[in-house]
C-alpha atoms as a PDB file:
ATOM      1  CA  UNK A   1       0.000   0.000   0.000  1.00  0.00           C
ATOM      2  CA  UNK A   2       0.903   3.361  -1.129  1.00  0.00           C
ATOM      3  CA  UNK A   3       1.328   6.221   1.725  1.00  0.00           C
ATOM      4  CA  UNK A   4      -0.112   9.588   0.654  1.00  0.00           C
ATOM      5  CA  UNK A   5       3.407  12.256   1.282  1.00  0.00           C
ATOM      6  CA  UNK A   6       1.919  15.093   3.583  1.00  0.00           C
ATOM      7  CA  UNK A   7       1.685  18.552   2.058  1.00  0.00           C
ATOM      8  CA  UNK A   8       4.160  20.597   3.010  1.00  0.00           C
ATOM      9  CA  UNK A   9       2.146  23.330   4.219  1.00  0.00           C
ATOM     10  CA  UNK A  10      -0.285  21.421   6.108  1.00  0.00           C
ATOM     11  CA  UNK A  11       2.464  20.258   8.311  1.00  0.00           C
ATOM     12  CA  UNK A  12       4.208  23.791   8.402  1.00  0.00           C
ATOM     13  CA  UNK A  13       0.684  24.958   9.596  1.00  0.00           C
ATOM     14  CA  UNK A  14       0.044  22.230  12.250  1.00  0.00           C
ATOM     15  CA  UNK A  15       3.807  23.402  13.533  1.00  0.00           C
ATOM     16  CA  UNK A  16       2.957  26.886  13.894  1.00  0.00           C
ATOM     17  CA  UNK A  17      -0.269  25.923  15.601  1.00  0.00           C
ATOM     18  CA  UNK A  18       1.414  23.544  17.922  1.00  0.00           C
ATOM     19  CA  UNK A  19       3.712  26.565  18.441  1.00  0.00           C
ATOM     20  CA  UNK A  20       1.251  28.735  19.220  1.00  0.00           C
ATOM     21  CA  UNK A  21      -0.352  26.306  21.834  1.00  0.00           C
ATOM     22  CA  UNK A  22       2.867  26.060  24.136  1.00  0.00           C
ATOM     23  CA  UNK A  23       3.767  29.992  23.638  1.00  0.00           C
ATOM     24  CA  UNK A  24       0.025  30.293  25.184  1.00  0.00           C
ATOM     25  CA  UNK A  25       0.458  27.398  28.184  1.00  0.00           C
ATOM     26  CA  UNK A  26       3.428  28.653  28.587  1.00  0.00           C
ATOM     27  CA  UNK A  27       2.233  32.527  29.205  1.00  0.00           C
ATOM     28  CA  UNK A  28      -0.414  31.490  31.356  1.00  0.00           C
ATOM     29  CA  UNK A  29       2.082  29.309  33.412  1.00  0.00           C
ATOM     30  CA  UNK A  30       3.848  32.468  33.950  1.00  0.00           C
ATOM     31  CA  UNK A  31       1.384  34.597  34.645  1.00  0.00           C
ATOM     32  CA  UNK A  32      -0.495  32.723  37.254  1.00  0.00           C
ATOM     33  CA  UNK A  33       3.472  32.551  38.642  1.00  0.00           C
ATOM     34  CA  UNK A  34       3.985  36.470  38.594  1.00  0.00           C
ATOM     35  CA  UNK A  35       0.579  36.742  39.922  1.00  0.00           C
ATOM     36  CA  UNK A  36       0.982  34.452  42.812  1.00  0.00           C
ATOM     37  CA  UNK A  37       4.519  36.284  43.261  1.00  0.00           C
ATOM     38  CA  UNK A  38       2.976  39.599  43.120  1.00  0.00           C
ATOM     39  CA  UNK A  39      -0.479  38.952  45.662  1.00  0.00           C
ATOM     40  CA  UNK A  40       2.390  37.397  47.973  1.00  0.00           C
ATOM     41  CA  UNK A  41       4.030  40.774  48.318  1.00  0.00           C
ATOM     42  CA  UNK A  42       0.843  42.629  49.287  1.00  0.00           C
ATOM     43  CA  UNK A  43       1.204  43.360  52.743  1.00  0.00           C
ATOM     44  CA  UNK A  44      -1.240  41.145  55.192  1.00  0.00           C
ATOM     45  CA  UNK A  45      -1.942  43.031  58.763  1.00  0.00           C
ATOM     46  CA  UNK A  46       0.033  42.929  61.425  1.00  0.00           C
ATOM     47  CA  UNK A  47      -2.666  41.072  63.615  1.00  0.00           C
ATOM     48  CA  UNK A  48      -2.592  38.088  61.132  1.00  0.00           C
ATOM     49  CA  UNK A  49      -0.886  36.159  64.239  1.00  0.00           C
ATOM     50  CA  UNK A  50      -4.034  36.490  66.350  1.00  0.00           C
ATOM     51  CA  UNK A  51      -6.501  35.173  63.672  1.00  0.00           C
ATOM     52  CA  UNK A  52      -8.283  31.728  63.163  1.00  0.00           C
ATOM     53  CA  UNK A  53      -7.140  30.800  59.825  1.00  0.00           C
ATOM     54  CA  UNK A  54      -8.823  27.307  58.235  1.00  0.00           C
ATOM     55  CA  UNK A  55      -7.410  26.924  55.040  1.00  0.00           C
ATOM     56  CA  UNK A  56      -9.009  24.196  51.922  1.00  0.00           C
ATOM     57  CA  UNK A  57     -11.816  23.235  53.465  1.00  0.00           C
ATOM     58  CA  UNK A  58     -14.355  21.159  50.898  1.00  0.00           C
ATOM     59  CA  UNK A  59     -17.566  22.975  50.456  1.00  0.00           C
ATOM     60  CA  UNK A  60     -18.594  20.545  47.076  1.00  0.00           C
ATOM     61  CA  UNK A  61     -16.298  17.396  46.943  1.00  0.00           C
ATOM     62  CA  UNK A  62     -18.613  16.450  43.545  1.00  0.00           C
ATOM     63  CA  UNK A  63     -16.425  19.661  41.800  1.00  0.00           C
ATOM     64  CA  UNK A  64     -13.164  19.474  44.201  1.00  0.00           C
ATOM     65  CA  UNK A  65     -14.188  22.873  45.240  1.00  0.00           C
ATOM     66  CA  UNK A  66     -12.600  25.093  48.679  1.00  0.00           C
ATOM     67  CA  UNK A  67     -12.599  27.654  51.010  1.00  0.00           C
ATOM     68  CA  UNK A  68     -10.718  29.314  52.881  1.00  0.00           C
ATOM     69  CA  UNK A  69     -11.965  31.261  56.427  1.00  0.00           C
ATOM     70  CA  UNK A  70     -10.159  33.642  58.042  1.00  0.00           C
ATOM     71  CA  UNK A  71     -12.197  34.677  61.435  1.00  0.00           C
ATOM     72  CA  UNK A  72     -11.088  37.046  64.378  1.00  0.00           C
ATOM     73  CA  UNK A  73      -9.822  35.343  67.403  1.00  0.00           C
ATOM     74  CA  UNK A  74     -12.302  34.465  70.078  1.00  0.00           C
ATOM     75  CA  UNK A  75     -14.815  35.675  67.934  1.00  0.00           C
ATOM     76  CA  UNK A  76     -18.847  36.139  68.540  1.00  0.00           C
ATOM     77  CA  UNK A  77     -21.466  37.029  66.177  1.00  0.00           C
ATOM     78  CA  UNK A  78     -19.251  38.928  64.343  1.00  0.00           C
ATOM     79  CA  UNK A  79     -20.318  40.159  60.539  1.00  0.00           C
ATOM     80  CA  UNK A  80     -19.811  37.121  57.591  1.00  0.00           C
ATOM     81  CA  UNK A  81     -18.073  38.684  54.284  1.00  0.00           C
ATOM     82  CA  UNK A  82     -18.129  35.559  51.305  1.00  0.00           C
ATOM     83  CA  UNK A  83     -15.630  37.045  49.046  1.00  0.00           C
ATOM     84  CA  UNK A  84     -15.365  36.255  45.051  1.00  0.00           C
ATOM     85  CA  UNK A  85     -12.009  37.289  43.404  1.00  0.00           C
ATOM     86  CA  UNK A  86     -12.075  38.389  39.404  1.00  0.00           C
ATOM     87  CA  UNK A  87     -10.186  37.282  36.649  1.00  0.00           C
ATOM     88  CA  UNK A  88     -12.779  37.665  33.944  1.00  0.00           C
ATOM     89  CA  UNK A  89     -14.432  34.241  34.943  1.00  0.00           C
ATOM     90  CA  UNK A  90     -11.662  32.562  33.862  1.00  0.00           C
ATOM     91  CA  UNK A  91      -8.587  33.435  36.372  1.00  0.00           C
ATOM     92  CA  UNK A  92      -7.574  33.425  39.861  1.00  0.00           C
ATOM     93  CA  UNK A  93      -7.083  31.362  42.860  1.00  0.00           C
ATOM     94  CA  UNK A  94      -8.500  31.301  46.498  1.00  0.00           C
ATOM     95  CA  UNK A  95      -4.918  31.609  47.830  1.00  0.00           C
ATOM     96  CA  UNK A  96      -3.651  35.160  45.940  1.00  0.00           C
ATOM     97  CA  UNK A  97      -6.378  36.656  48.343  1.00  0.00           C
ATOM     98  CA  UNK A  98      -5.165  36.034  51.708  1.00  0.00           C
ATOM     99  CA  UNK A  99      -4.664  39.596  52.114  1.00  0.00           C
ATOM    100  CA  UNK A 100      -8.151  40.484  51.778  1.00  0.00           C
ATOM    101  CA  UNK A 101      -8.964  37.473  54.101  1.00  0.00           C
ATOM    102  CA  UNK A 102      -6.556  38.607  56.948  1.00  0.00           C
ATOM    103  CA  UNK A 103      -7.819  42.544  56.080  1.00  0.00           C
ATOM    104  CA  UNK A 104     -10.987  41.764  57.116  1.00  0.00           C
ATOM    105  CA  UNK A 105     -10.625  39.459  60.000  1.00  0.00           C
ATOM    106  CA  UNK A 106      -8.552  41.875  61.537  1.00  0.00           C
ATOM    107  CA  UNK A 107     -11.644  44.377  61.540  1.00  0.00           C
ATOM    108  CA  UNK A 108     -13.592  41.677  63.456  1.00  0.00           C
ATOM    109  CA  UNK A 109     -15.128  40.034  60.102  1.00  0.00           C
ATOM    110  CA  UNK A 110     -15.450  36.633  59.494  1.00  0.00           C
ATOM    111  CA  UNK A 111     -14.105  35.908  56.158  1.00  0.00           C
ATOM    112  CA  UNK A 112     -15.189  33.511  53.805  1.00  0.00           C
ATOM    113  CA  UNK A 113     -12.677  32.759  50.301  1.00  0.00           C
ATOM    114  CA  UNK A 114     -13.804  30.605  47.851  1.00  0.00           C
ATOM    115  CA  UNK A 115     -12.567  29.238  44.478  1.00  0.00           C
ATOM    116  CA  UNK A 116     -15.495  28.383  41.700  1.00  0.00           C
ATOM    117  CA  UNK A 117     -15.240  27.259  38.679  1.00  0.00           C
ATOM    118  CA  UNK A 118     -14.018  28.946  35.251  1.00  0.00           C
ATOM    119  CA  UNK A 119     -13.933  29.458  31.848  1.00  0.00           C
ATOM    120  CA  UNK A 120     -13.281  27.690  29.286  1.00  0.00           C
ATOM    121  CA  UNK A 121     -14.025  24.431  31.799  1.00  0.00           C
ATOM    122  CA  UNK A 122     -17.619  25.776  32.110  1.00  0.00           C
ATOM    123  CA  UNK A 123     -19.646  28.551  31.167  1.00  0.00           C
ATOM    124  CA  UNK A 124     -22.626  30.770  32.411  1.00  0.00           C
ATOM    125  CA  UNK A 125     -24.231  29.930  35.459  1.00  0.00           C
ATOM    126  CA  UNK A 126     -22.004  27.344  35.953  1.00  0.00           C
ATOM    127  CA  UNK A 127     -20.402  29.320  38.221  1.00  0.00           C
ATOM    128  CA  UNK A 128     -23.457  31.106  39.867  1.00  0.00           C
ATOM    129  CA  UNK A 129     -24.302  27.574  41.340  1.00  0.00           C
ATOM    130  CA  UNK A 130     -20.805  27.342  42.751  1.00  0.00           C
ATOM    131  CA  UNK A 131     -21.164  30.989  44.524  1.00  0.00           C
ATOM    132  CA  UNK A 132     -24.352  29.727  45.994  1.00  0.00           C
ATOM    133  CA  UNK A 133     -23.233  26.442  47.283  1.00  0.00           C
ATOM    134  CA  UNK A 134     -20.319  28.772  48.820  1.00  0.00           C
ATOM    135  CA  UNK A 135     -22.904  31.121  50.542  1.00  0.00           C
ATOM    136  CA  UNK A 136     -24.824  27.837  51.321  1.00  0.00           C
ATOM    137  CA  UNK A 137     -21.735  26.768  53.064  1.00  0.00           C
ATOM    138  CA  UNK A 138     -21.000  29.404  54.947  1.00  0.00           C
ATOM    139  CA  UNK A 139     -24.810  30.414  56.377  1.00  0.00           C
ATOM    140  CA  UNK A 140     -24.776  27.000  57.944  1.00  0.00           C
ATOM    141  CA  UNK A 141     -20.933  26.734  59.008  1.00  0.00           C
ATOM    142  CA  UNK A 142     -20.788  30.581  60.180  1.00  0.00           C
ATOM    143  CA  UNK A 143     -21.398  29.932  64.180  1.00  0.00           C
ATOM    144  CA  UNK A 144     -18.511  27.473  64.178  1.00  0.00           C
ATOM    145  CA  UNK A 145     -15.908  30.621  63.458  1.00  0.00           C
ATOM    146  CA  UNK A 146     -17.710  33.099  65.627  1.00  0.00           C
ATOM    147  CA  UNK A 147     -19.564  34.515  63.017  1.00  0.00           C
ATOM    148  CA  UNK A 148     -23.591  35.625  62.631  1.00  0.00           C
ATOM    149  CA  UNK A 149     -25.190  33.871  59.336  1.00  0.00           C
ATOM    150  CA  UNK A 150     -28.360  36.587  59.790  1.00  0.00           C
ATOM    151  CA  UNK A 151     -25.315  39.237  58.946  1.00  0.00           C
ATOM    152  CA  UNK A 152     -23.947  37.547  55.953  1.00  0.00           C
ATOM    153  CA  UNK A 153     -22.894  39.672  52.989  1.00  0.00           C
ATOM    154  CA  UNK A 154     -21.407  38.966  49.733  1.00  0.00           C
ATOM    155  CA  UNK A 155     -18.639  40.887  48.544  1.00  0.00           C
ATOM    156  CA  UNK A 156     -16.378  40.772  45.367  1.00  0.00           C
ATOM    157  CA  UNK A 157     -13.732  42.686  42.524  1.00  0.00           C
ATOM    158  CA  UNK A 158     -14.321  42.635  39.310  1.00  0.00           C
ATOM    159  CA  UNK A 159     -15.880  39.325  38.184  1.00  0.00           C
ATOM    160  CA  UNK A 160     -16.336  38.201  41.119  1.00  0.00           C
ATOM    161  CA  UNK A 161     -18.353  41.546  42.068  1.00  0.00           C
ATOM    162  CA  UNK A 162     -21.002  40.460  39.115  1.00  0.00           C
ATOM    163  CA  UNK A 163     -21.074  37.014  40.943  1.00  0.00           C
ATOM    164  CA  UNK A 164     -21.614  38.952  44.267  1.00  0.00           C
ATOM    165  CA  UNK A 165     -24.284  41.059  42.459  1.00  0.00           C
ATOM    166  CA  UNK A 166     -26.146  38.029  40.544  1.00  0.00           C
ATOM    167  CA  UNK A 167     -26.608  36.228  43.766  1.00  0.00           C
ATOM    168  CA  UNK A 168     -28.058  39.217  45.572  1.00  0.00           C
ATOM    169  CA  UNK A 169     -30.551  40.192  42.363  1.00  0.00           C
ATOM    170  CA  UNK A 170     -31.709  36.857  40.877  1.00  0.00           C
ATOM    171  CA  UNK A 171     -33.196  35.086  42.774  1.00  0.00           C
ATOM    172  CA  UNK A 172     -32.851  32.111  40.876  1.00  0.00           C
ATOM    173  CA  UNK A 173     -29.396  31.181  42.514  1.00  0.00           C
ATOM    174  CA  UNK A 174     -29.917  31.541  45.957  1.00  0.00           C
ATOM    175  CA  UNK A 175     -33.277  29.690  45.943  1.00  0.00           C
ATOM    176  CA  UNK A 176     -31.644  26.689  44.760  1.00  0.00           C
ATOM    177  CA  UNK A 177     -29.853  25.958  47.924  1.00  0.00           C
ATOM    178  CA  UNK A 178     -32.727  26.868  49.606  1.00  0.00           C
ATOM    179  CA  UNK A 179     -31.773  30.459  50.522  1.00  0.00           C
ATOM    180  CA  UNK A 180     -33.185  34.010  49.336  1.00  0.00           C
ATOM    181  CA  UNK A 181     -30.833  37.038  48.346  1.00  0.00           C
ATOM    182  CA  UNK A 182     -32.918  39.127  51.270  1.00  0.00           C
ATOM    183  CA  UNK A 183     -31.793  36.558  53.445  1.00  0.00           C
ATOM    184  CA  UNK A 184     -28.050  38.051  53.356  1.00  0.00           C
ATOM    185  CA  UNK A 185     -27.415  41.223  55.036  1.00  0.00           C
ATOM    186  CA  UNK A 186     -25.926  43.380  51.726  1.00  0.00           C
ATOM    187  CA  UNK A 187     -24.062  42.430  48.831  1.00  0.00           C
ATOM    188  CA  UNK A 188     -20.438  44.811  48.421  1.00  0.00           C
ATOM    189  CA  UNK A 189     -19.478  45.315  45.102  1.00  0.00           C
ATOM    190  CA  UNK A 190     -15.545  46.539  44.335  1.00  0.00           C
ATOM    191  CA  UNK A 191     -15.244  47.646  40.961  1.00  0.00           C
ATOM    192  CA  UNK A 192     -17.851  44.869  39.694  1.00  0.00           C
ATOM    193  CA  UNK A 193     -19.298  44.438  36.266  1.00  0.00           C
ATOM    194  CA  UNK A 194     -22.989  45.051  36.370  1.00  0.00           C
ATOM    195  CA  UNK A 195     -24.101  46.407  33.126  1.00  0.00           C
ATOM    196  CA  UNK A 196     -21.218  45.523  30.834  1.00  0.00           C
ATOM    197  CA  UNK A 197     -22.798  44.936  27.078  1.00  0.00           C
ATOM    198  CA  UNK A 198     -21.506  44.742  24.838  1.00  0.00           C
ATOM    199  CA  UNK A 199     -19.346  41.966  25.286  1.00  0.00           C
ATOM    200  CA  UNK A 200     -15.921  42.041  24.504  1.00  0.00           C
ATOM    201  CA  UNK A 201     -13.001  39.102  24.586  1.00  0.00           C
ATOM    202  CA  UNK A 202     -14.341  35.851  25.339  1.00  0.00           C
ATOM    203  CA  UNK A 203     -17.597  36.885  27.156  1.00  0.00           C
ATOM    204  CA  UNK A 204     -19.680  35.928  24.021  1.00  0.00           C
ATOM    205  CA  UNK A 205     -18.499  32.358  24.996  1.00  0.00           C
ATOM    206  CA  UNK A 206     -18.809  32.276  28.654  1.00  0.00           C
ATOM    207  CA  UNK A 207     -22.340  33.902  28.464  1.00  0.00           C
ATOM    208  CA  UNK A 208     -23.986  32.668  25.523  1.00  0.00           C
ATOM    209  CA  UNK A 209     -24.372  35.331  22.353  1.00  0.00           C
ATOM    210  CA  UNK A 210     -28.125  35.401  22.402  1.00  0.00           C
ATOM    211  CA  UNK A 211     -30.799  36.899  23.795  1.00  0.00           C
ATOM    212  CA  UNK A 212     -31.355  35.115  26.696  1.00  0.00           C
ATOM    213  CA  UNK A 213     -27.321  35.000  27.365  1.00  0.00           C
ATOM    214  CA  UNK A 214     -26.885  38.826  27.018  1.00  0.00           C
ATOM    215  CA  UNK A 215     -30.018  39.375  29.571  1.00  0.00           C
ATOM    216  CA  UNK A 216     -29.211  36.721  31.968  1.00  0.00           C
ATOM    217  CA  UNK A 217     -25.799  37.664  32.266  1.00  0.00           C
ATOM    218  CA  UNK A 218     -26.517  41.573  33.655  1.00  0.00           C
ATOM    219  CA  UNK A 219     -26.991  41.862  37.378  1.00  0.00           C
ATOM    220  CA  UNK A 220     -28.548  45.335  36.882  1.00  0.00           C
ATOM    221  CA  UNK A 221     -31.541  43.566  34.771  1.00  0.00           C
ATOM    222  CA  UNK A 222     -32.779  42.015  37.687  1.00  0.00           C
ATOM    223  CA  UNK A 223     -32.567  44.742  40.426  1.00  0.00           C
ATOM    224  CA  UNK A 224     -36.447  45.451  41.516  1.00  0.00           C
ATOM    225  CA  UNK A 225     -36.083  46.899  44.898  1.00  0.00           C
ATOM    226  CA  UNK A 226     -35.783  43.197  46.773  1.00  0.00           C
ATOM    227  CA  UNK A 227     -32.569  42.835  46.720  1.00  0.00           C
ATOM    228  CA  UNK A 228     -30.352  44.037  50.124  1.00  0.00           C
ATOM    229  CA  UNK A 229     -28.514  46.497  50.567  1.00  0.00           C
ATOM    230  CA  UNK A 230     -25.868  47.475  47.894  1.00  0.00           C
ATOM    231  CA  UNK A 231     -22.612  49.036  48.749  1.00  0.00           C
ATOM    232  CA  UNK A 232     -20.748  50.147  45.213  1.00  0.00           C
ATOM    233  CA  UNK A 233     -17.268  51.069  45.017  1.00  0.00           C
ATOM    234  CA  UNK A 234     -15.685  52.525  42.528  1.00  0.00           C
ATOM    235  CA  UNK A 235     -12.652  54.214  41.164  1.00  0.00           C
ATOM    236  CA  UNK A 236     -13.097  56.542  38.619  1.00  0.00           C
ATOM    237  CA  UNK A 237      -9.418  55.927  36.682  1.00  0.00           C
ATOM    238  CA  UNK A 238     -10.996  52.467  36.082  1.00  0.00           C
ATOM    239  CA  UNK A 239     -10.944  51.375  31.920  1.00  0.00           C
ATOM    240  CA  UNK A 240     -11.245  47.769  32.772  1.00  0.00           C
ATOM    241  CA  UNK A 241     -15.185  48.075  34.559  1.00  0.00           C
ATOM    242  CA  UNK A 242     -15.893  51.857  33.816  1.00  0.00           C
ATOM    243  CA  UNK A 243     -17.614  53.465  36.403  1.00  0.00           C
ATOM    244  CA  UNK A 244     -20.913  53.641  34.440  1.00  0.00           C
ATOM    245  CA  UNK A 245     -21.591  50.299  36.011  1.00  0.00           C
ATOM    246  CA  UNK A 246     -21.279  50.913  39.014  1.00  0.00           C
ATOM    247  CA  UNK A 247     -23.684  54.569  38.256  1.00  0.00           C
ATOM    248  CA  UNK A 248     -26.078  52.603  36.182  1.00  0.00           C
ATOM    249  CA  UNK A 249     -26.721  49.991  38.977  1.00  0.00           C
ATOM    250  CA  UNK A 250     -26.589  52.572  41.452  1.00  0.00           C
ATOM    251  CA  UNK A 251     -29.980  54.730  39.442  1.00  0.00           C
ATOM    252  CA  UNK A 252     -31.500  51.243  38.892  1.00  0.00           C
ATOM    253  CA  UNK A 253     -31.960  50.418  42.720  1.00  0.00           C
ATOM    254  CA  UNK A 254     -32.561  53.878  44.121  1.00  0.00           C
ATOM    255  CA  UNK A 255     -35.317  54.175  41.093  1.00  0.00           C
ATOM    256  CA  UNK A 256     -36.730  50.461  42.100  1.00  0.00           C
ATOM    257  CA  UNK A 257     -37.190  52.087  45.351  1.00  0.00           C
ATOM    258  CA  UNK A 258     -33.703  49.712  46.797  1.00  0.00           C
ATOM    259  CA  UNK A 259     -30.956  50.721  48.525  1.00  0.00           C
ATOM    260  CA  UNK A 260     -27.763  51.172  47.098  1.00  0.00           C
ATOM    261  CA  UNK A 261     -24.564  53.427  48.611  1.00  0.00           C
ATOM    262  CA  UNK A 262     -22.161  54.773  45.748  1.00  0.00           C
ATOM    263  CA  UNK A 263     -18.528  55.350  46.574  1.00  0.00           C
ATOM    264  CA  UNK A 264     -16.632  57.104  43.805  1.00  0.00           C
ATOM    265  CA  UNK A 265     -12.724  57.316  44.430  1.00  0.00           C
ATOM    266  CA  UNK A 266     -10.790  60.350  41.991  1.00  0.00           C
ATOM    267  CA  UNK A 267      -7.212  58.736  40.896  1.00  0.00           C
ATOM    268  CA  UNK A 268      -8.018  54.905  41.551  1.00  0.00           C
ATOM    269  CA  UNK A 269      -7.885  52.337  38.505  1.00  0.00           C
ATOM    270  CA  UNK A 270      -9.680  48.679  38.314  1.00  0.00           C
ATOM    271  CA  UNK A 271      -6.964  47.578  40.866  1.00  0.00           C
ATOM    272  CA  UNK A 272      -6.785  50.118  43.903  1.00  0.00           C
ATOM    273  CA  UNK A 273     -10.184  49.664  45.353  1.00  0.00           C
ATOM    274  CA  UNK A 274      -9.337  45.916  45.798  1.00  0.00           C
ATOM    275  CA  UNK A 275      -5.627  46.337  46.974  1.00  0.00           C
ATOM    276  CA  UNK A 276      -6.445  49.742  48.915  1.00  0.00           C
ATOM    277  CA  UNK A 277      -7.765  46.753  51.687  1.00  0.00           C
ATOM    278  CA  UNK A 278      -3.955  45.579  52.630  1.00  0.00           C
ATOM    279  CA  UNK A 279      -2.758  47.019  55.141  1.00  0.00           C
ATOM    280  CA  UNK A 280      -0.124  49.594  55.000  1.00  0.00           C
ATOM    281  CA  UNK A 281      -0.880  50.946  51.916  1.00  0.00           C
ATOM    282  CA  UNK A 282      -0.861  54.898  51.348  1.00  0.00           C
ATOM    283  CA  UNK A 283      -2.753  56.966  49.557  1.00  0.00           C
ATOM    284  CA  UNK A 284      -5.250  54.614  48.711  1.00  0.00           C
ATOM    285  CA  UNK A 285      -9.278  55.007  48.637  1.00  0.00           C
ATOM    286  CA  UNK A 286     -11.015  54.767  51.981  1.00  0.00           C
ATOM    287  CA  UNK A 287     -12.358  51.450  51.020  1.00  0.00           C
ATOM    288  CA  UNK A 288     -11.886  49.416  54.083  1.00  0.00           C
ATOM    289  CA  UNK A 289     -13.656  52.791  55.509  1.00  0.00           C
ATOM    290  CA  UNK A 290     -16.980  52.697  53.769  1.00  0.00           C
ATOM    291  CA  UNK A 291     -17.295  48.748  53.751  1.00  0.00           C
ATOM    292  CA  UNK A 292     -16.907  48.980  57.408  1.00  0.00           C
ATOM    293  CA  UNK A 293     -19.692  51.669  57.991  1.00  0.00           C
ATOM    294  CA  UNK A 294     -21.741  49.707  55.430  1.00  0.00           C
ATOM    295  CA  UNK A 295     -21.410  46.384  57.303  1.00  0.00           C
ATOM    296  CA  UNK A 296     -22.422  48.467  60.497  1.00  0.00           C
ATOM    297  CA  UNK A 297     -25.674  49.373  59.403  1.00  0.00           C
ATOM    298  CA  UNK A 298     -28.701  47.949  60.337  1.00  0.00           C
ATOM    299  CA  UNK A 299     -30.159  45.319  59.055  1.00  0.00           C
ATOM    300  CA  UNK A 300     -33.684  47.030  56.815  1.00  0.00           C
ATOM    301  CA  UNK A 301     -35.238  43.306  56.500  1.00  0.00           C
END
């Protein structure tokens, strides 16, 4: 039997592409090195020693998922914070955001870290149902750390602040682990993407390009005045999530009769309202300021 000899540039082609394929593995190896490098560096506060620090604990064995707590010594019914990181649903790691853990245990909040899963592995709401087996997780594990389930917020940067945002709006999330986004205490939103069509990079793909995809995928479509308390912060140097999300979300609740606190800060990009939380840092936003006052308030429910 006769072989057929391959074309030449078939094989030239499947080189380059194989090229391209390890240039890209390789990059993202990198990256997610600097990255880890780089959240390592960010300072953690000086009371880290005196905090309760539980570290990979298994919220959904079925998806290999984790958490992370970080809780106040000797805590009782302190405040809950269940923070999402960003990455454009598709980066990031539980463990780059031990600084915001420790940053907000050493205010006397109970925080909760959690990884979900990401892009390309799954898409939209893959990862909703993650975030609410998280917040499931931590309104029934809360007590054991000190902390108060009935003051339970959600809180997140970037990506994860349209997680945050989708489980306190639509209701759909929540109420399949049997909980309802009035039963948390606020939902704190740094930098988040609320109203972000049209979609650009791979959002298409991780939200679906049609009608129901673009609609589903906007927290500020399903803001009717039942959600809880919004805190929105927001630097106004920010070309990643402009601050017209954070304006437009803002309008929505206050004109759906809700309640939603705006925080603008002049001079801060995407990054500074998330790293402005580590301590030691000058000349950064008040954030750790107005979350504080905002976890203070009273419950309207």
């Amino acid at each position: 039997m006769i072989g057929t000899k391959p074309r030449l540039g078939n094989f030239r082609e499947r080189v380059r592409r194989a090229a391209r394929v390890l240039t890209a593995a390789l990059a993202s190896v990198f990256l997610a090195s600097c990255a880890q490098i780089w959240y390592a560096t960010i300072g953690s506060a000086d009371s880290a020693h005196d905090l309760v620090l539980k570290r990979g604990i298994v919220f959904d064995a079925g998806h290999d998922l984790k958490l992370d707590v970080y809780a106040p010594h000797a805590a009782a019914g302190a405040p809950v914070v269940v923070f999402f990181y960003g990455g454009s649903w598709e980066e990031g790691r539980r463990r780059w955001y031990r600084y915001v853990g420790e940053a907000l245990a050493s205010q006397g909040i109970v925080a909760v870290v959690p990884d979900y899963r990401k892009f390309p592995d799954v898409r939209f709401p893959a990862f909703m149902a993650d975030a609410a087996n998280a917040t499931k997780w931590t309104f029934a594990h809360a007590a054991e750390f000190g902390g108060d389930a009935a003051r339970t917020f959600v809180m997140g940067h970037s990506a994860g602040g349209h997680i945050a945002a989708l489980l306190a709006c639509d209701k759909r999330y929540l109420a399949a682990v049997g909980l309802a986004p009035r039963d948390l205490a606020g939902m704190i939103g740094l930098a988040g993407a609320y109203a972000f069509l049209p979609y650009v990079d791979d959002e298409a793909e991780i939200f679906g390009d049609d009608a129901k995809g673009r609609y589903d995928s906007q927290p500020i479509n399903f803001v009717d005045g039942d959600e809880p308390p919004m805190l929105l912060l927001q630097g106004l140097d920010d070309d990643e999530v402009t601050p017209d999300n954070a304006e437009a979300m803002a309008e929505r609740a206050q004109a759906m009769k809700g309640t939603a606190v705006l925080k603008l800060y002049r001079g801060a990009d995407h990054g500074d309202v998330l790293v402005a939380l580590a301590h030691g840092l000058e000349g950064k936003p008040l954030v750790m300021r107005d979350l504080l006052d905002f976890v203070a308030m009273p419950p309207t429910r």
